[in-house]
C-alpha atoms as a PDB file:
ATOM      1  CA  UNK A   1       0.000   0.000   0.000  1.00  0.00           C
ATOM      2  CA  UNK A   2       2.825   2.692   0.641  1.00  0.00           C
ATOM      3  CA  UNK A   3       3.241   3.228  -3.380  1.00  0.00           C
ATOM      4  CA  UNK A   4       0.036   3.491  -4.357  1.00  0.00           C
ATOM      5  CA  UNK A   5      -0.501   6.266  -1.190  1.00  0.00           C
ATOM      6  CA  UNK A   6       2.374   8.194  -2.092  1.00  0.00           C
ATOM      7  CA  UNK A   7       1.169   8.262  -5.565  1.00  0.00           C
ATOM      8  CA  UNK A   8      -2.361   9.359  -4.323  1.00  0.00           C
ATOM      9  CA  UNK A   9      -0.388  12.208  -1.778  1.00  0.00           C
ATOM     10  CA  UNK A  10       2.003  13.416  -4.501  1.00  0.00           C
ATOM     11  CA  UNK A  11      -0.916  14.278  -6.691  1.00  0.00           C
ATOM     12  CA  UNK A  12      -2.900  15.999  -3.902  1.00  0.00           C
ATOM     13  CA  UNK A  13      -0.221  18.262  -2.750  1.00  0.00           C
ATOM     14  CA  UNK A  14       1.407  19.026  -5.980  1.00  0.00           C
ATOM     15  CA  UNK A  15      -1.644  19.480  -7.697  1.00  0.00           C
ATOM     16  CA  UNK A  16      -4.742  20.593  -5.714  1.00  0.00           C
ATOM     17  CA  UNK A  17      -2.343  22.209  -2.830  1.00  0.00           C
ATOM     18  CA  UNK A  18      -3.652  19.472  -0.156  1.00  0.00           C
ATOM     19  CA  UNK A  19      -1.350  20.000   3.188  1.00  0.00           C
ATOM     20  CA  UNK A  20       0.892  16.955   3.349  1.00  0.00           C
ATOM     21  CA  UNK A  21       0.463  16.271   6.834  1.00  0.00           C
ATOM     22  CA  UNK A  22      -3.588  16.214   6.212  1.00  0.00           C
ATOM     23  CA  UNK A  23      -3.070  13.158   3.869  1.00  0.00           C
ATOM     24  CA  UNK A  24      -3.614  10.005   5.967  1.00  0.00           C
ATOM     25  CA  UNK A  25      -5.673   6.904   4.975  1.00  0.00           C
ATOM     26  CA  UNK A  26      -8.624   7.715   7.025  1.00  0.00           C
ATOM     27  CA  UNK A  27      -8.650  11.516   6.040  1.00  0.00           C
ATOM     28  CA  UNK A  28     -11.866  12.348   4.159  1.00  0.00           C
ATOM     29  CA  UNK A  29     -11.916  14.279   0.521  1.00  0.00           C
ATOM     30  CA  UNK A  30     -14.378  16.844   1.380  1.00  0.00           C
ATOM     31  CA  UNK A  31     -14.397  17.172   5.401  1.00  0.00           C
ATOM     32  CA  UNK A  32     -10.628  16.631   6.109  1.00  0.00           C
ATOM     33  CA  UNK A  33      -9.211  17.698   2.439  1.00  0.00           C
ATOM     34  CA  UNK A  34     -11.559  20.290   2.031  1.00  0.00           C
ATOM     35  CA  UNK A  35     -12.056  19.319  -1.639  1.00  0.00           C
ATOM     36  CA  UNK A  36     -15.329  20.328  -2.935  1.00  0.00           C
ATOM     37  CA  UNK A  37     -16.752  18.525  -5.878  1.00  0.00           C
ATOM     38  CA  UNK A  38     -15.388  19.993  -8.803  1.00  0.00           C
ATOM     39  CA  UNK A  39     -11.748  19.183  -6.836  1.00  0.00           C
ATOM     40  CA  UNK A  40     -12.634  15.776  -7.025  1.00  0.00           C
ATOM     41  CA  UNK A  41     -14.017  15.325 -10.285  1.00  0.00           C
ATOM     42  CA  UNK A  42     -10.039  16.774 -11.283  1.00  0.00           C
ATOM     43  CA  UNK A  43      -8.812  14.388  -8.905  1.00  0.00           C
ATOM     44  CA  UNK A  44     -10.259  11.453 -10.140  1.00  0.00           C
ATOM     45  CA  UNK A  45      -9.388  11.887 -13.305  1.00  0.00           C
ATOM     46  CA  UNK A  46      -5.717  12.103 -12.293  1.00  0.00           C
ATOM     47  CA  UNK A  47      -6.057   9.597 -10.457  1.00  0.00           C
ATOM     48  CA  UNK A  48      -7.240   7.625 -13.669  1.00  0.00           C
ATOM     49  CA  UNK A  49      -4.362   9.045 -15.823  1.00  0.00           C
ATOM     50  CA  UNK A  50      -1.581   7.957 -13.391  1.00  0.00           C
ATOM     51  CA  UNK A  51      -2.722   5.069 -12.232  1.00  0.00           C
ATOM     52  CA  UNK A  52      -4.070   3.660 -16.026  1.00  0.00           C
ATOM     53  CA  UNK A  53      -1.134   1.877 -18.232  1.00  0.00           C
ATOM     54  CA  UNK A  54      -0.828   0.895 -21.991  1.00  0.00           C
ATOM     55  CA  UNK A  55      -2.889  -2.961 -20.967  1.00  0.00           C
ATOM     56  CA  UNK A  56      -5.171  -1.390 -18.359  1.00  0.00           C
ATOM     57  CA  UNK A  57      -7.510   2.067 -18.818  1.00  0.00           C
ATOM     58  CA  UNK A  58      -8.351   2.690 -15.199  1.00  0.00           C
ATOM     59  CA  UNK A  59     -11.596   4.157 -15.405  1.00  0.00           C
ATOM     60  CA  UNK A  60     -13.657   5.323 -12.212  1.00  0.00           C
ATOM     61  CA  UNK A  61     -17.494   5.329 -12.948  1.00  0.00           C
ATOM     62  CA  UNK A  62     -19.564   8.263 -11.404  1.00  0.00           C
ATOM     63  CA  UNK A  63     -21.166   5.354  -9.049  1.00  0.00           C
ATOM     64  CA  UNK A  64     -18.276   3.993  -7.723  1.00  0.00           C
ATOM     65  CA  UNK A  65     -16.421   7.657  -6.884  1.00  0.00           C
ATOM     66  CA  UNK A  66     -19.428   8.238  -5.084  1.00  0.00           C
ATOM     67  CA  UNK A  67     -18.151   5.684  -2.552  1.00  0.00           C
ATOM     68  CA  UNK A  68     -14.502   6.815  -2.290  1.00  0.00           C
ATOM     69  CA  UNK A  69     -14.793   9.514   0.263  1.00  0.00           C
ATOM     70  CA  UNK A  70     -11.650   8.924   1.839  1.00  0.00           C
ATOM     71  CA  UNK A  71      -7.845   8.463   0.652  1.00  0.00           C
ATOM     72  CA  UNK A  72      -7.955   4.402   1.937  1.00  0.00           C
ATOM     73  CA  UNK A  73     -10.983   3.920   0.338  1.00  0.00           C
ATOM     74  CA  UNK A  74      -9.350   5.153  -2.745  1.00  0.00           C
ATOM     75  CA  UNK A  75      -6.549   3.041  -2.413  1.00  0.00           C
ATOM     76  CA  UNK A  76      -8.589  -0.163  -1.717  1.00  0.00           C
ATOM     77  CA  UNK A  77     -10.445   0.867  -5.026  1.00  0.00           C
ATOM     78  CA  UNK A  78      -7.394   0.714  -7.059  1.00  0.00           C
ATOM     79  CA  UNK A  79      -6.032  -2.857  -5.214  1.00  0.00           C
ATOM     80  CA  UNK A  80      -8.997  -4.044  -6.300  1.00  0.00           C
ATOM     81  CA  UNK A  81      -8.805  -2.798 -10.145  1.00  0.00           C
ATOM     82  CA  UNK A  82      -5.811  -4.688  -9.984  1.00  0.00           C
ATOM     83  CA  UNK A  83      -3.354  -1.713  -9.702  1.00  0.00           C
ATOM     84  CA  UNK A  84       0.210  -2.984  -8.234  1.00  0.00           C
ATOM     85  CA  UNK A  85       1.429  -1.158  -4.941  1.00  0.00           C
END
């Protein structure tokens, strides 16, 4: 898991100016990130551009972001879409 939540950290500092030290697997998008939802509509798809490779588009339906509302839910999501950590 440590990759694949540096990945997801990297991307919310350097890119949506998320405090470091707020990014912990239990920390939610919206309440502890303070991302509203236009944030995480960019997020995700970073999150589908990083994470997707030449054999496998990762591509997060409306539905299931709906469910990610916190960074270890996230990265459970993309164990489970068979991303390597």
């Amino acid at each position: 898991m440590p990759k694949i939540l540096d990945s997801i950290k990297k991307i919310l500092v350097d890119e949506l100016g998320v405090d470091e030290t707020a990014v912990i697997p239990s920390a939610s998008f919206i309440d502890d990130l303070n991302m509203d939802p236009d944030d995480l509509a960019e997020f995700f798809t970073t999150i589908e551009d990083n994470f997707s490779t030449q054999g496998n588009k990762l591509e997060i339906p409306d539905d299931d972001s709906d469910n990610i509302v916190t960074v270890q839910n996230l990265v459970d999501y993309l164990l489970e879409a068979g991303i390597d950590d």
